[in-house]
N, C-alpha and C. Protein backbone atom coordinates (compact mmCIF):
# COMPACT_ATOMS: atom_id res chain seq x y z
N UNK A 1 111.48 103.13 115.63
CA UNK A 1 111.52 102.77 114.22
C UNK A 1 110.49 103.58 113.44
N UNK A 2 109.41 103.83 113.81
CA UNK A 2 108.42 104.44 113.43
C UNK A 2 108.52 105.97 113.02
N UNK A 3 109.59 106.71 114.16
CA UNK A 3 109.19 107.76 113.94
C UNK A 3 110.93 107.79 113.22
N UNK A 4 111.42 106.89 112.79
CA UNK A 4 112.55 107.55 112.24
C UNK A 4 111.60 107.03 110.57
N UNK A 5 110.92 106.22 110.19
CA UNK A 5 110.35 105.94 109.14
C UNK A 5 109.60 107.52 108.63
N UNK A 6 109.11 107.93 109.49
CA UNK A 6 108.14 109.21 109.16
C UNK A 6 109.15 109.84 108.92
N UNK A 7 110.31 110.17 109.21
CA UNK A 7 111.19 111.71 109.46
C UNK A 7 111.84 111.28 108.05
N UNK A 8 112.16 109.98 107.80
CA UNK A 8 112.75 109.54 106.25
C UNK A 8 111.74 109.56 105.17
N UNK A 9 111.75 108.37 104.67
CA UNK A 9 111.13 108.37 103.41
C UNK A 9 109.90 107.60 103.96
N UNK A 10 109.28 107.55 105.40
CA UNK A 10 108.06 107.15 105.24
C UNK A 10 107.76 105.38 104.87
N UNK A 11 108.82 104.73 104.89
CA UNK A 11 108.35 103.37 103.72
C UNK A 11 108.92 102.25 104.91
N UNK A 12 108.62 101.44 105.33
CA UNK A 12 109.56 100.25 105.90
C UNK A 12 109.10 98.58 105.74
N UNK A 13 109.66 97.74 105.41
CA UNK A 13 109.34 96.65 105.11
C UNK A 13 108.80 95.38 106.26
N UNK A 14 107.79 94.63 105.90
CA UNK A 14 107.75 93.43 107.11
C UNK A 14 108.59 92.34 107.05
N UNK A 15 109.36 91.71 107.46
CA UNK A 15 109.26 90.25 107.30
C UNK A 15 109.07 89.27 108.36
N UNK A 16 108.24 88.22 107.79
CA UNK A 16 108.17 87.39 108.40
C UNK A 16 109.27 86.43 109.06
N UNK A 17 109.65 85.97 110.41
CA UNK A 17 110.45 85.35 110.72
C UNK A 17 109.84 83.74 110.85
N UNK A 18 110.97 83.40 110.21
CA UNK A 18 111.02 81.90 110.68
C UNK A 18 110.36 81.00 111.73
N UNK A 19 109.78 80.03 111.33
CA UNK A 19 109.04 79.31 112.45
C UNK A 19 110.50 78.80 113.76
N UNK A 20 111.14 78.77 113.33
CA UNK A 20 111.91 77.57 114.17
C UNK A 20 112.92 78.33 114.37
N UNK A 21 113.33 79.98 114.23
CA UNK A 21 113.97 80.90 114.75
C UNK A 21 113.40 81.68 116.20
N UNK A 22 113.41 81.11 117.43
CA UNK A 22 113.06 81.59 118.58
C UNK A 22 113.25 83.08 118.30
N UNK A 23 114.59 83.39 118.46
CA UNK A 23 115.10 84.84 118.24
C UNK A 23 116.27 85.49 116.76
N UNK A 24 115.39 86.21 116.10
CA UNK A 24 115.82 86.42 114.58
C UNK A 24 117.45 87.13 114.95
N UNK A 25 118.52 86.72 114.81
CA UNK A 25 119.88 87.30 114.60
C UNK A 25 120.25 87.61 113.57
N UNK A 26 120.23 86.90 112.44
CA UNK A 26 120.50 86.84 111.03
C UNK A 26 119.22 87.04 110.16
N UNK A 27 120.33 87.27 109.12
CA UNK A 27 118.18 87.44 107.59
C UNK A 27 118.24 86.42 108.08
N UNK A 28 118.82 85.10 107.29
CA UNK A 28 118.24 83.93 107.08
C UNK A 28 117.32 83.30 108.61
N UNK A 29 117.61 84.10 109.24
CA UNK A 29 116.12 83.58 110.30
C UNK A 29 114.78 84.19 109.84
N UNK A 30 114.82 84.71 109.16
CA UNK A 30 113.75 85.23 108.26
C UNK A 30 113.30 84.83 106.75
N UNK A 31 112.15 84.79 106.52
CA UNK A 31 111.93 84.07 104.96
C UNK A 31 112.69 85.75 104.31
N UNK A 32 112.71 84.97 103.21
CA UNK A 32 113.56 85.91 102.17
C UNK A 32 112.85 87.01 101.91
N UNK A 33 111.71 86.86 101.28
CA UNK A 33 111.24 88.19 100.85
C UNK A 33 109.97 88.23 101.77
N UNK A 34 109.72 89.94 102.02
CA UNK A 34 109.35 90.89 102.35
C UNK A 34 108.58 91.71 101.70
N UNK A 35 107.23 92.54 101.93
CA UNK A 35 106.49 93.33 101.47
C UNK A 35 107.07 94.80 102.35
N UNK A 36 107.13 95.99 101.56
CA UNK A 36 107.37 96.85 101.51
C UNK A 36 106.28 97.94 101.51
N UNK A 37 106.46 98.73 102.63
CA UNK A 37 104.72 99.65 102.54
C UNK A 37 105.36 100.81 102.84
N UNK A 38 104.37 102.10 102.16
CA UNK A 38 104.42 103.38 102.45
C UNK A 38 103.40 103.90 103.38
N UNK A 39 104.03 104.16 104.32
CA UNK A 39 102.84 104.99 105.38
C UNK A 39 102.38 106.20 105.16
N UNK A 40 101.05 105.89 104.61
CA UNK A 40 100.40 106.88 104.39
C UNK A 40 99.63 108.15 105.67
N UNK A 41 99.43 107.72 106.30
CA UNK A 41 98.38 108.35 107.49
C UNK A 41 99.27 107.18 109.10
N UNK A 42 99.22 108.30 109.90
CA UNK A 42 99.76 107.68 111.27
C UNK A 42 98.85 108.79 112.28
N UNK A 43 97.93 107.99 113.38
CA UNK A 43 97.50 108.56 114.37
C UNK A 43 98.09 107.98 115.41
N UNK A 44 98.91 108.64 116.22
CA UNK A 44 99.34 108.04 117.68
C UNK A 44 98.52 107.50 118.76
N UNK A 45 98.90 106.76 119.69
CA UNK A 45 97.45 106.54 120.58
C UNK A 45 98.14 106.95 121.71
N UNK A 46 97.79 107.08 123.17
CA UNK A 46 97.95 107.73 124.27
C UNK A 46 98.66 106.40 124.78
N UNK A 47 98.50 105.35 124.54
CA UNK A 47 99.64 104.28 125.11
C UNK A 47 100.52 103.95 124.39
N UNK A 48 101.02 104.80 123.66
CA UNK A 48 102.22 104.89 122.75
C UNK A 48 102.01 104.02 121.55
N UNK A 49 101.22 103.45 121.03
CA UNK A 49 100.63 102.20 120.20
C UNK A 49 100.51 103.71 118.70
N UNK A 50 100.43 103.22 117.62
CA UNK A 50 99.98 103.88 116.69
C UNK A 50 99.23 102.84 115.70
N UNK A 51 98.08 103.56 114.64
CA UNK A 51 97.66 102.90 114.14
C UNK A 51 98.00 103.69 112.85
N UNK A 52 98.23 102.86 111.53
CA UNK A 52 98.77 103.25 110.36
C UNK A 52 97.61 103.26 109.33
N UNK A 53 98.03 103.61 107.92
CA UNK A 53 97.26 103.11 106.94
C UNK A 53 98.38 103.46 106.28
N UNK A 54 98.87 101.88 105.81
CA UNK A 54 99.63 101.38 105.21
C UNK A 54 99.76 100.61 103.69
N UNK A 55 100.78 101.70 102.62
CA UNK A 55 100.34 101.33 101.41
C UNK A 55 101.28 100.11 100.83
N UNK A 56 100.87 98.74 100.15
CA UNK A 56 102.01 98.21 99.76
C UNK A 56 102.75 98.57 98.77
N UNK A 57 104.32 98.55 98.46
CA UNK A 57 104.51 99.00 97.46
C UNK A 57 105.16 98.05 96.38
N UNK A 58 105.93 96.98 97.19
CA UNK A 58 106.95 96.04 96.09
C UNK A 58 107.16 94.90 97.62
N UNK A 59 107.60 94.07 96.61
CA UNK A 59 107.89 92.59 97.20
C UNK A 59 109.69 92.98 97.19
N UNK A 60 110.59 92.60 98.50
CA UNK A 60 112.10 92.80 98.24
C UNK A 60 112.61 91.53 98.82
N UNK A 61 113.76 91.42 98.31
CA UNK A 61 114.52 90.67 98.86
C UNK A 61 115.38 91.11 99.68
N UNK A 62 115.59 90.18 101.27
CA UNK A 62 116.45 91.11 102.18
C UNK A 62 117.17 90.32 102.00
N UNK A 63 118.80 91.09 101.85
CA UNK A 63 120.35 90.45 101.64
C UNK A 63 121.00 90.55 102.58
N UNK A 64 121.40 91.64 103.49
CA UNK A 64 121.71 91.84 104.65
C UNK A 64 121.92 92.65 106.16
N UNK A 65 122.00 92.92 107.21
CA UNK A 65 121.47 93.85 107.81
C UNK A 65 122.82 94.83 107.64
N UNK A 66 121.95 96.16 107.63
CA UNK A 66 123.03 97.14 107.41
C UNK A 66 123.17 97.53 109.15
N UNK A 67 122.05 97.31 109.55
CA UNK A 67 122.10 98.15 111.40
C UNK A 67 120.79 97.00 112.41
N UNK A 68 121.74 96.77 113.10
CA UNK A 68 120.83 95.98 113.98
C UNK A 68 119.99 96.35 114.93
N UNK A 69 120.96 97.58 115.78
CA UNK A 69 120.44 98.34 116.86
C UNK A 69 120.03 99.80 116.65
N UNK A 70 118.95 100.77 117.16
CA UNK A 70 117.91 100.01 117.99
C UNK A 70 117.03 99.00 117.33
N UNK A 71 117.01 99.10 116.17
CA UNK A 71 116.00 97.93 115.54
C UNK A 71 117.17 97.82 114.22
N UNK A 72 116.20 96.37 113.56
CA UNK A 72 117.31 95.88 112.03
C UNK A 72 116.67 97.21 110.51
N UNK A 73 117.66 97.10 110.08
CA UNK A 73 117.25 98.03 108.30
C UNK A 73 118.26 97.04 107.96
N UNK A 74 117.61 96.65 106.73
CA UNK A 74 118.52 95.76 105.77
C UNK A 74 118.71 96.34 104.52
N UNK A 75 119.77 95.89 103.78
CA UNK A 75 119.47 96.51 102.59
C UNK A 75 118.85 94.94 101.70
N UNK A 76 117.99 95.86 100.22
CA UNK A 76 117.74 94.71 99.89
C UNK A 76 117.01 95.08 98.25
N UNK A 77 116.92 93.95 97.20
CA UNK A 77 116.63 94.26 96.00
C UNK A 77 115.00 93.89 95.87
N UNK A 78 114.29 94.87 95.13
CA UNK A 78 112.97 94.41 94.34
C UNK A 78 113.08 93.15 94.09
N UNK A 79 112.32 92.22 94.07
CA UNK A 79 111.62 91.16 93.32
C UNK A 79 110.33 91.54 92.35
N UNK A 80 110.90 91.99 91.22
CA UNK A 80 109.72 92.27 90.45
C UNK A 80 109.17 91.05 89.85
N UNK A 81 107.84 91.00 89.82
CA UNK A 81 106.24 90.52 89.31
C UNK A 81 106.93 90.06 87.88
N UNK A 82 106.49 88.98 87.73
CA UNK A 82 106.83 88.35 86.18
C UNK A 82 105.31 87.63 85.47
N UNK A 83 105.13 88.42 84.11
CA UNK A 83 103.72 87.82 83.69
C UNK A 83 103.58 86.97 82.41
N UNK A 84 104.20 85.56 82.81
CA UNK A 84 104.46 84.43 81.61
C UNK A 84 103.02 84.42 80.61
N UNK A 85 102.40 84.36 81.13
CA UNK A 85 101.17 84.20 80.18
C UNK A 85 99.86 84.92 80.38
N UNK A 86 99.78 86.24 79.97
CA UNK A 86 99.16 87.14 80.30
C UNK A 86 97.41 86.71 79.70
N UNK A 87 97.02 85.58 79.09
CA UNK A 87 95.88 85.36 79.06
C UNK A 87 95.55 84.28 79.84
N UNK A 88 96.27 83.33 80.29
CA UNK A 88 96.10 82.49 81.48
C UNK A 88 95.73 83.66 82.69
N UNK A 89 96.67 84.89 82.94
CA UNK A 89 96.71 85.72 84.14
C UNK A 89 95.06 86.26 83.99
N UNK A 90 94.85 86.68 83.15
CA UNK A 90 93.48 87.27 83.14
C UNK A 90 92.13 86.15 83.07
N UNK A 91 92.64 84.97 82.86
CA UNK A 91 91.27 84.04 83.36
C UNK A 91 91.14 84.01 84.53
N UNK A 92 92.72 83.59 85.05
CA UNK A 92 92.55 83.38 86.52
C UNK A 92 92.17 84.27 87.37
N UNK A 93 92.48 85.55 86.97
CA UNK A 93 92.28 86.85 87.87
C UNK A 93 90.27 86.81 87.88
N UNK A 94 90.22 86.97 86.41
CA UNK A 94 88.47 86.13 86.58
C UNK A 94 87.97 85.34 87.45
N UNK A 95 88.59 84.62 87.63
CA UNK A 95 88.12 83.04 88.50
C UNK A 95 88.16 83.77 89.95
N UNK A 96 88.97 84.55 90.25
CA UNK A 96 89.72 84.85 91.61
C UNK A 96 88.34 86.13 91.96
N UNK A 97 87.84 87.03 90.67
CA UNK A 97 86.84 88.18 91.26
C UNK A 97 85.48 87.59 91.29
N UNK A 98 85.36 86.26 90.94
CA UNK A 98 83.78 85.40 90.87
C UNK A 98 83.99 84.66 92.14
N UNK A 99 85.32 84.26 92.42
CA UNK A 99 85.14 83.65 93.69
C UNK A 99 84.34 84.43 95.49
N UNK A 100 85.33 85.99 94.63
CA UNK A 100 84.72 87.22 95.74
C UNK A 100 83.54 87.41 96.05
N UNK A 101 82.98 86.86 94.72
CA UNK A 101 81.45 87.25 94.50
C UNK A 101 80.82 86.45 95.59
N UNK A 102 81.08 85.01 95.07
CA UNK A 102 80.54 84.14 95.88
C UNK A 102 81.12 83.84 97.48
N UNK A 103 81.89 84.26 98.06
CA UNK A 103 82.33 84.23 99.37
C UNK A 103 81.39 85.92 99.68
N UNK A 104 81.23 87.01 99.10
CA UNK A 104 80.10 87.84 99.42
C UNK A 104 78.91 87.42 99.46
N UNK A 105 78.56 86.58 98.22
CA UNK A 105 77.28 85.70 98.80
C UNK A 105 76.92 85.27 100.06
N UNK A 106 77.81 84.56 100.28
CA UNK A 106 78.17 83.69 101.73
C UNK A 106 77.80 84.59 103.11
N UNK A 107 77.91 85.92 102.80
CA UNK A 107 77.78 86.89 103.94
C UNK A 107 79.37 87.18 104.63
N UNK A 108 79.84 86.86 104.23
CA UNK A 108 81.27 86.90 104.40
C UNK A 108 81.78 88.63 104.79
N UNK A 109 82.12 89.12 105.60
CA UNK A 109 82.29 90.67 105.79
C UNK A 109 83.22 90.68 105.12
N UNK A 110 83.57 91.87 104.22
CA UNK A 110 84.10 92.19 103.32
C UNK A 110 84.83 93.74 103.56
N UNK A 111 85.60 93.96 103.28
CA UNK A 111 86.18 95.76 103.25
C UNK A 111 85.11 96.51 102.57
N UNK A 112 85.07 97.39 102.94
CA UNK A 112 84.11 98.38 102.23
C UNK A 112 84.76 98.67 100.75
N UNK A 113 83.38 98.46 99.61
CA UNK A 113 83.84 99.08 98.57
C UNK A 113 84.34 98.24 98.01
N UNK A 114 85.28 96.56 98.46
CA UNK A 114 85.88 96.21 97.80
C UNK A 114 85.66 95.55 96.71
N UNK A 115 84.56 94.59 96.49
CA UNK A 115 84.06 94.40 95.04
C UNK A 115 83.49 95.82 94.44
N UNK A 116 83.40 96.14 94.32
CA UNK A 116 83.18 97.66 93.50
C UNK A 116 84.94 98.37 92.69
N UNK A 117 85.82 97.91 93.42
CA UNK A 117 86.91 98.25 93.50
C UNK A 117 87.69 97.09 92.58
N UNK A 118 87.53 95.76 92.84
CA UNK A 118 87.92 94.41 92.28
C UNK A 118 87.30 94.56 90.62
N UNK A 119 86.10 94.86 90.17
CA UNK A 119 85.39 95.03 89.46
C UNK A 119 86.16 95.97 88.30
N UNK A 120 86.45 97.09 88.78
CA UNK A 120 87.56 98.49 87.90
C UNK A 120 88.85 97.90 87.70
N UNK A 121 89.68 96.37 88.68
CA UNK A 121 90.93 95.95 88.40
C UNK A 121 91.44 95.92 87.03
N UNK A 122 92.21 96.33 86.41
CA UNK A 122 92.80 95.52 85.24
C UNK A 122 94.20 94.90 85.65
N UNK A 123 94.71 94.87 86.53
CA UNK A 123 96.15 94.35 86.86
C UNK A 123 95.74 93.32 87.56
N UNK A 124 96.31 92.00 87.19
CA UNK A 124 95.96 91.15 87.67
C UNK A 124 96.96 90.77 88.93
N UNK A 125 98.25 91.59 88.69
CA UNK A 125 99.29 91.77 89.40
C UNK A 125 98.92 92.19 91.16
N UNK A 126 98.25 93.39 90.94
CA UNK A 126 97.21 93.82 91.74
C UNK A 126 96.38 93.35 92.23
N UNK A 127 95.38 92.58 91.76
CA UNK A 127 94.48 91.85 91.98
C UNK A 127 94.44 90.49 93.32
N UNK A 128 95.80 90.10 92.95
CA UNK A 128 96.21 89.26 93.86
C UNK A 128 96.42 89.71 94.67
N UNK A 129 97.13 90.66 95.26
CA UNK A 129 98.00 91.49 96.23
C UNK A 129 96.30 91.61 97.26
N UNK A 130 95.76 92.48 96.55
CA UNK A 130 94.32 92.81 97.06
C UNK A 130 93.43 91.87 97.81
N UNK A 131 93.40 91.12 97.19
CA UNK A 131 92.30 89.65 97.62
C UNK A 131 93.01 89.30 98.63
N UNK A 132 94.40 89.01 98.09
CA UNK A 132 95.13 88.13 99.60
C UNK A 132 94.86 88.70 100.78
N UNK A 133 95.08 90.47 100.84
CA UNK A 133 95.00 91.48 101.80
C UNK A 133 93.76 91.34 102.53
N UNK A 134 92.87 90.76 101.51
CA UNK A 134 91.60 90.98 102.63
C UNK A 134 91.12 89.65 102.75
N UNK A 135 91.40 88.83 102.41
CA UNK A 135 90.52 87.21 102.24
C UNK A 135 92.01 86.15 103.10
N UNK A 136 93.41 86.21 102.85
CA UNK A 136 94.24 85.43 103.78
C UNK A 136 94.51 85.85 105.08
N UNK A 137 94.22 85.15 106.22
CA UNK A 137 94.92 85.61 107.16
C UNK A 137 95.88 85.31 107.40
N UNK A 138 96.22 83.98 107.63
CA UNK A 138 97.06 82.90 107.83
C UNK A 138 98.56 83.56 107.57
N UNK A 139 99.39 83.62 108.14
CA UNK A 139 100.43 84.32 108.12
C UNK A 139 101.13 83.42 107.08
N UNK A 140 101.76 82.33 107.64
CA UNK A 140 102.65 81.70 106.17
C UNK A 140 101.90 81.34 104.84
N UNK A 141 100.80 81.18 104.87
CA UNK A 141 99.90 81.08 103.41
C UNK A 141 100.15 82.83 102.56
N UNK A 142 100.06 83.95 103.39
CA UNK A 142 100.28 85.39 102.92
C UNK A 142 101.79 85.06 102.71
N UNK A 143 102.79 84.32 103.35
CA UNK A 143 103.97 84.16 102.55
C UNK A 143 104.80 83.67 101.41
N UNK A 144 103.77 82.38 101.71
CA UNK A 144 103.88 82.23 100.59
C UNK A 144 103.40 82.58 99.25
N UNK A 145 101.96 83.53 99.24
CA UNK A 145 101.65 84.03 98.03
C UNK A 145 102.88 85.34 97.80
N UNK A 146 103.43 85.84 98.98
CA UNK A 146 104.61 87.08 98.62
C UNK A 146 105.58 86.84 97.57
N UNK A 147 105.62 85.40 98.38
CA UNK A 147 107.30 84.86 97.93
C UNK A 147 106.95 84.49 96.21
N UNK A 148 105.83 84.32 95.57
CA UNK A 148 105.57 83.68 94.32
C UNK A 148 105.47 85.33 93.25
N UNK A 149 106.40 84.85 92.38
CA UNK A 149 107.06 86.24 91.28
C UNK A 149 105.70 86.50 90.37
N UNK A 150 105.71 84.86 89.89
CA UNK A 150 104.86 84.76 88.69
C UNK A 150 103.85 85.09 88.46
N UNK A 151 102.59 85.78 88.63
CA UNK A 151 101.85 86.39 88.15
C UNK A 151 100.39 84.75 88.36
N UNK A 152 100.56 84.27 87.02
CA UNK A 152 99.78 83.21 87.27
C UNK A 152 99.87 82.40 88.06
N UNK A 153 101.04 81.74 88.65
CA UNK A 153 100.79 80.86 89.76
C UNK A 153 100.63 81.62 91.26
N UNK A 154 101.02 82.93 91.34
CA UNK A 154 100.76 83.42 92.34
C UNK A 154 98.66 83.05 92.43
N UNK A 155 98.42 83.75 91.67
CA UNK A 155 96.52 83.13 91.40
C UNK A 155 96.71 82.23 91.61
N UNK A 156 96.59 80.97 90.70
CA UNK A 156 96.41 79.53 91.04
C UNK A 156 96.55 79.25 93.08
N UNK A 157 97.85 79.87 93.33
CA UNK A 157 98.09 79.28 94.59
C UNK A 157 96.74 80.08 95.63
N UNK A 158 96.37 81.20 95.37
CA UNK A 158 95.53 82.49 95.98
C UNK A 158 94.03 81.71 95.42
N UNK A 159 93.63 81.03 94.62
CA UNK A 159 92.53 80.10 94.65
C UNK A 159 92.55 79.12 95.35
N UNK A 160 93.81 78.50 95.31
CA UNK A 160 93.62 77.31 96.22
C UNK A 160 93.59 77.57 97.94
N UNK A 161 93.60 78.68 98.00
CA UNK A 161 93.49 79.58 99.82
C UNK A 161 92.10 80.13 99.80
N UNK A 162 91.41 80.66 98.66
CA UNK A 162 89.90 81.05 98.63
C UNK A 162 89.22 79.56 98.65
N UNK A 163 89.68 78.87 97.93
CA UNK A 163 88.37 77.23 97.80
C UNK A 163 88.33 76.76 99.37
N UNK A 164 89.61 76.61 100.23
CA UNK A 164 89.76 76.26 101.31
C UNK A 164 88.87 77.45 102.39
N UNK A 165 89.14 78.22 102.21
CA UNK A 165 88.24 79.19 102.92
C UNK A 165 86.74 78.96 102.40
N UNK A 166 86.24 78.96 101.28
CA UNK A 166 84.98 79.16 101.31
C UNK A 166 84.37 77.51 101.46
N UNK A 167 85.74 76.26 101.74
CA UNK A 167 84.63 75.35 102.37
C UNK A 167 84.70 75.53 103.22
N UNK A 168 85.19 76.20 104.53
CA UNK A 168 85.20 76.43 105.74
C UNK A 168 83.70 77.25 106.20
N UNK A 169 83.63 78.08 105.40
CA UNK A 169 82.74 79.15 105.14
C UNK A 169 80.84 78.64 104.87
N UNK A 170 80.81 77.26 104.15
CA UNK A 170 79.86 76.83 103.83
C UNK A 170 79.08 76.16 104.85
């Protein structure tokens, strides 16, 4: 899959499968939407393993598989970002780069650079995407911030995963 991604356009999507799908046959054993990344940089390793640096690009919806074997490609539409209330989005995105602050307080290891980087944001669109990337691990909590269009409640929900983390943290 990998090296037919490189020889194409470089880009291939994740999705998460279903808790209660042993073995994925169909999308619908899979949550609906999917993050979409461009591979930027690929070093091979000597046990056939590669390690990427992987860019995100769009949230999609998968509709159905076009090819199953050797691996699935689906086809599938953007879910574009919707921003109902673009001064609610920018408090919250506030709330969300003070929280960084203070989970850096905490001693919390952090990506390099990344408040320095959070700081220059103006997309709050972005903003989320970012934080989640480095502050959620939790696989279905990162799904469910995917699966959320809206702009502001995507935040709201991405605070309520930082407050929980940083009482863990305290």
């Amino acid at each position: 899959m990998l090296a037919y991604c490189l020889d194409k356009d470089r880009m291939f999507a994740v999705a998460l499968r279903r808790p209660a799908s042993a073995i994925a046959h169909k999308v619908k054993d899979h949550f609906p939407i999917a993050g979409v990344g461009l591979i930027r940089a690929c070093v091979g390793n000597e046990d056939g393993t590669s390690n990427l640096v992987l860019q995100g690009l769009a949230r999609v919806r998968l509709l159905e598989w076009t090819q199953k074997e050797p691996f699935r490609v689906a086809r599938t539409e953007i879910v574009e970002s919707t921003l109902n209330n673009p001064i609610e989005a920018d408090a919250l995105g506030a709330k969300v780069k003070e929280m960084c602050h203070e989970i850096e307080q905490m001693g919390v290891q952090m990506p390099l650079n990344l408040m320095d980087h959070l700081v220059q944001m103006d997309s709050t669109d972005v903003l989320s995407d970012v934080v989640a990337a480095a502050f959620v691990g939790e696989r279905y909590q990162r799904q469910q911030l995917l699966e959320v269009a809206e702009v502001s409640a995507r935040l709201r929900l991405l605070i309520q995963f930082l407050r929980a983390q940083m009482g863990k943290n305290s």
